[in-house]
C-alpha atoms as a PDB file:
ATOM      1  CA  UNK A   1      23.516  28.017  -6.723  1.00  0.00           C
ATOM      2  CA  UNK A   2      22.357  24.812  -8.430  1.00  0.00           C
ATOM      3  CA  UNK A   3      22.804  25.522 -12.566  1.00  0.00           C
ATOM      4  CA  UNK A   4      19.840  25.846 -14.382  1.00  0.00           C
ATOM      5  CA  UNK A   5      20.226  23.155 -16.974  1.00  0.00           C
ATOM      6  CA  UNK A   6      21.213  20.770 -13.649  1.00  0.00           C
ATOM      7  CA  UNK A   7      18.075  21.449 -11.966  1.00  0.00           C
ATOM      8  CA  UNK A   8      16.108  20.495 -15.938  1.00  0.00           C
ATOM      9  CA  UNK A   9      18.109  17.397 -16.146  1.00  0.00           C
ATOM     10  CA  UNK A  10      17.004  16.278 -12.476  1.00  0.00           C
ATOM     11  CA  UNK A  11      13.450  16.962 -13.273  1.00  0.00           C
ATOM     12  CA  UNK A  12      13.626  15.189 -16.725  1.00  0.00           C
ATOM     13  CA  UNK A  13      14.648  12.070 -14.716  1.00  0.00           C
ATOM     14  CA  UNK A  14      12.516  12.428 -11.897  1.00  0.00           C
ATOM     15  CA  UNK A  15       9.485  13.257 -13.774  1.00  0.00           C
ATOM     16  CA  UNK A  16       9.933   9.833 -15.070  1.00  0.00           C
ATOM     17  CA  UNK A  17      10.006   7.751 -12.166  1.00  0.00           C
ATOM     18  CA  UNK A  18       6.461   5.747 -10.727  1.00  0.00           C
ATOM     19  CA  UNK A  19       6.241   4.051  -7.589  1.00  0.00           C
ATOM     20  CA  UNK A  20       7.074   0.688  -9.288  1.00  0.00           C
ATOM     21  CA  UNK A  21      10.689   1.984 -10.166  1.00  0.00           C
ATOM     22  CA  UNK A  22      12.156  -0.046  -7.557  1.00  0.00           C
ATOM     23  CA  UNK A  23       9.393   0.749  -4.951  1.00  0.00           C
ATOM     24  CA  UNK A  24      10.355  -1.471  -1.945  1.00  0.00           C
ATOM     25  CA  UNK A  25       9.017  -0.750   1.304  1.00  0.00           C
ATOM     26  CA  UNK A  26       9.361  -1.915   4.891  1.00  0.00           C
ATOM     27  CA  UNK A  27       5.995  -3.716   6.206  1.00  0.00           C
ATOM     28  CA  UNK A  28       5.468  -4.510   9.418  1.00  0.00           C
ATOM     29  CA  UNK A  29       6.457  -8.702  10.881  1.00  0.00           C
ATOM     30  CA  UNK A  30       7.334  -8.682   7.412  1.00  0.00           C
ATOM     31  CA  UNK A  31       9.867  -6.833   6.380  1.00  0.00           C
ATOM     32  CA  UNK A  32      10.826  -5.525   2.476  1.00  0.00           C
ATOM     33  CA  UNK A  33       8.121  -6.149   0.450  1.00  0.00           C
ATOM     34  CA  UNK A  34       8.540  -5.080  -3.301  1.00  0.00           C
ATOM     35  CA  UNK A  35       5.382  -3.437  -4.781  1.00  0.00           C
ATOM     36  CA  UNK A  36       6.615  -3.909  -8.374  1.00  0.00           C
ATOM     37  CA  UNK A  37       3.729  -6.996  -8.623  1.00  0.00           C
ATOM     38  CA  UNK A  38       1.202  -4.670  -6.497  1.00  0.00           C
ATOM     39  CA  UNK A  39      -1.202  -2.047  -8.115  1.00  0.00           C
ATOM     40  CA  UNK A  40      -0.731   1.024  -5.634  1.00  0.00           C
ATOM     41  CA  UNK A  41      -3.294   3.790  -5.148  1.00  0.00           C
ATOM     42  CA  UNK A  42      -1.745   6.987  -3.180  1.00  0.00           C
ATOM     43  CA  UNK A  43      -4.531   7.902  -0.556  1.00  0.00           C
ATOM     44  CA  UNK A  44      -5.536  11.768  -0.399  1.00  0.00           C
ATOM     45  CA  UNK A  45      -8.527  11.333   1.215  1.00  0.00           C
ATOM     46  CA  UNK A  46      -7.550   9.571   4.573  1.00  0.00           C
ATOM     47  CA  UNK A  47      -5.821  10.752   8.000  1.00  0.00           C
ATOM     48  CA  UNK A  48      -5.523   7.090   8.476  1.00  0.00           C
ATOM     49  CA  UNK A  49      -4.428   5.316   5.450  1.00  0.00           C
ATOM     50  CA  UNK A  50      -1.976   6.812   3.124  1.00  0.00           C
ATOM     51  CA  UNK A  51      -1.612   4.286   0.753  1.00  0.00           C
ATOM     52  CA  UNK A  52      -3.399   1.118  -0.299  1.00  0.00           C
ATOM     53  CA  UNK A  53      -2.055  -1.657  -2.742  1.00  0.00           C
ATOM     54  CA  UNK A  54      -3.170  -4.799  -3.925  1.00  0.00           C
ATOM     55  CA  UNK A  55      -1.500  -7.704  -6.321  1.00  0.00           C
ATOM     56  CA  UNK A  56      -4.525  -9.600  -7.952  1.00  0.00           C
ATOM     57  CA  UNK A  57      -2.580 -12.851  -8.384  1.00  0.00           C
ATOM     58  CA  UNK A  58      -1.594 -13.170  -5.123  1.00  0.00           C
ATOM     59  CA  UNK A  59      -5.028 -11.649  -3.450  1.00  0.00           C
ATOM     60  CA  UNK A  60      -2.300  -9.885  -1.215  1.00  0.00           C
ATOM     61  CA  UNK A  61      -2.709  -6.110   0.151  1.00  0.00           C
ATOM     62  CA  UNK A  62      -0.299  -3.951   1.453  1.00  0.00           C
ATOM     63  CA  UNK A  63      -1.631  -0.654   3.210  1.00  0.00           C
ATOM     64  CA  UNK A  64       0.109   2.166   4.636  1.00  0.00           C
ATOM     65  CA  UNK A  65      -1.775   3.149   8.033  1.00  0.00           C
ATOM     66  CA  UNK A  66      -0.418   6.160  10.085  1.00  0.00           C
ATOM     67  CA  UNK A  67       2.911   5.545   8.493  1.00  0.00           C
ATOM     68  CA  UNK A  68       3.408   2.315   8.887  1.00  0.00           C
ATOM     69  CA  UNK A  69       3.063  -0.638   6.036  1.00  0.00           C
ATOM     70  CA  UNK A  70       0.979  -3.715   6.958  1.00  0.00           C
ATOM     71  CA  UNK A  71       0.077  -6.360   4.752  1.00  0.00           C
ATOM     72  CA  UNK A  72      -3.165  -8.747   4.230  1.00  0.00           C
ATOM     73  CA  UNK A  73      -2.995 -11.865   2.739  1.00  0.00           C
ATOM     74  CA  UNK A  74      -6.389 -14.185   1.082  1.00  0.00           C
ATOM     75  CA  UNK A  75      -7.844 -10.544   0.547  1.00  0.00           C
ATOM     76  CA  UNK A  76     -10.687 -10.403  -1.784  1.00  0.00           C
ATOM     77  CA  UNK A  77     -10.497  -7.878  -4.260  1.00  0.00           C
ATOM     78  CA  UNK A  78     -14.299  -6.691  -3.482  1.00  0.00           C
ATOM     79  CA  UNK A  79     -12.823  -6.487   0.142  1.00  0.00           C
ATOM     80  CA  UNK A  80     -10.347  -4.201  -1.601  1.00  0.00           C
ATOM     81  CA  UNK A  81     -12.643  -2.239  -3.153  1.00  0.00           C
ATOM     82  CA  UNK A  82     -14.748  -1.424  -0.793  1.00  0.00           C
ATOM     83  CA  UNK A  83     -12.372   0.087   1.254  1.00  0.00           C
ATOM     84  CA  UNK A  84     -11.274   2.467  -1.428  1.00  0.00           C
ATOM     85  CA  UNK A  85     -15.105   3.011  -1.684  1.00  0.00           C
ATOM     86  CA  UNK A  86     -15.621   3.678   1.931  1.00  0.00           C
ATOM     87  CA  UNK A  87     -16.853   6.967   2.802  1.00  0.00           C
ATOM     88  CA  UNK A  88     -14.735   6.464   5.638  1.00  0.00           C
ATOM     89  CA  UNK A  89     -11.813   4.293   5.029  1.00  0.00           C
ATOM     90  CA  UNK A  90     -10.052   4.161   8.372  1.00  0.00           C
ATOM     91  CA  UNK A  91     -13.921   3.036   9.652  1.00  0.00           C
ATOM     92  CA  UNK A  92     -13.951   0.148   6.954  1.00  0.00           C
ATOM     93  CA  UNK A  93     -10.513  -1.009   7.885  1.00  0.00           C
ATOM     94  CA  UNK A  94     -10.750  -1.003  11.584  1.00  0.00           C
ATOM     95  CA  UNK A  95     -14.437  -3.142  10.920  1.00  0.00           C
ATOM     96  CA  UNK A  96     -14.216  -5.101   7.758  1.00  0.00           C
ATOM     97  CA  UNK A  97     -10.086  -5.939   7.587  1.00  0.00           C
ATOM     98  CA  UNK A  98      -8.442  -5.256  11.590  1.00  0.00           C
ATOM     99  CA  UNK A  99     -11.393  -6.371  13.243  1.00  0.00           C
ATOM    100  CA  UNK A 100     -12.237  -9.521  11.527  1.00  0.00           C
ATOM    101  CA  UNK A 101     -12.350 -12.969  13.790  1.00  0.00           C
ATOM    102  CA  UNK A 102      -8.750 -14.624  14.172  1.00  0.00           C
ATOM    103  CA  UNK A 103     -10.065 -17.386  12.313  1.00  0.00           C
ATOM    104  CA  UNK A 104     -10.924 -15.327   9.293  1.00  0.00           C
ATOM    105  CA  UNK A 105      -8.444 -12.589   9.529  1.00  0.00           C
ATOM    106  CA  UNK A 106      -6.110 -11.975   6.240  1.00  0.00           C
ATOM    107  CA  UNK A 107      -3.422 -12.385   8.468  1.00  0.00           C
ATOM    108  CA  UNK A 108      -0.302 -13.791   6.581  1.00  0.00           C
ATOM    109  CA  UNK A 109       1.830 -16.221   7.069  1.00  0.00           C
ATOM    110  CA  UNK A 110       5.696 -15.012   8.152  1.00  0.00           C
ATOM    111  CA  UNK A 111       8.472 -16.588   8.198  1.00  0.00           C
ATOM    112  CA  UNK A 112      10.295 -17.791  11.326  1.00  0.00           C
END
C-alpha cells in the first residue's frame, strides 16, 4: 500500500504540471515537435480531433486527429478559429484545412 503522505506529495507535484511542462509530441512526416511556443486547447467535444494548437508567431497548427499529431503551416488564425467554432469540427477540417487545393494547402515544409 502506497503511504498516504506519498500519494499527497505526488499530487502536489502533479497538480502543478500544464501541457507546456516539457510537452513534446510526435507529429506525423515531422517528427518531435515541442508545443512550449504553441497555445493548446484539449478537445472534449470531438470524436475526431482531440487536440488543437496553434503558435501565433509562426501561423503554425498542430492538431491531434484520431490519435495522431499533424501539423499545418501558413495557417490563419481565423482559419484556426473557426474550426474551434465549428459545430462540427471534424466537418470543418476535412473541408476548410485537409481538403484544400495542393496549391493552397498549409502543408509544411519537412526536412529531407
Amino acid at each position: 500500500m502506497i503511504p498516504e503522505k506519498l500519494i499527497i506529495l505526488l499530487f502536489a507535484v502533479l497538480g502543478n504540471a500544464t501541457w507546456a511542462d516539457a510537452d513534446v509530441v510526435e507529429v506525423r512526416n515531422a517528427g518531435p515537435v515541442d508545443l512550449a511556443p504553441f497555445v493548446c486547447t484539449d478537445i472534449t467535444r470531438s470524436t475526431m480531433i482531440g487536440r488543437a494548437c496553434y503558435n501565433e508567431a509562426e501561423r503554425s497548427a498542430v492538431i491531434e486527429i484520431r490519435s495522431t499529431y499533424r501539423q499545418f503551416c501558413d495557417m490563419p488564425k481565423a482559419t484556426f478559429d473557426a474550426l474551434l467554432d465549428a459545430p462540427s469540427m471534424g466537418q470543418f477540417y476535412l473541408k476548410q484545412i485537409r481538403g484544400r487545393p495542393s496549391d493552397r494547402s498549409y502543408t509544411c515544409p519537412h526536412p529531407s
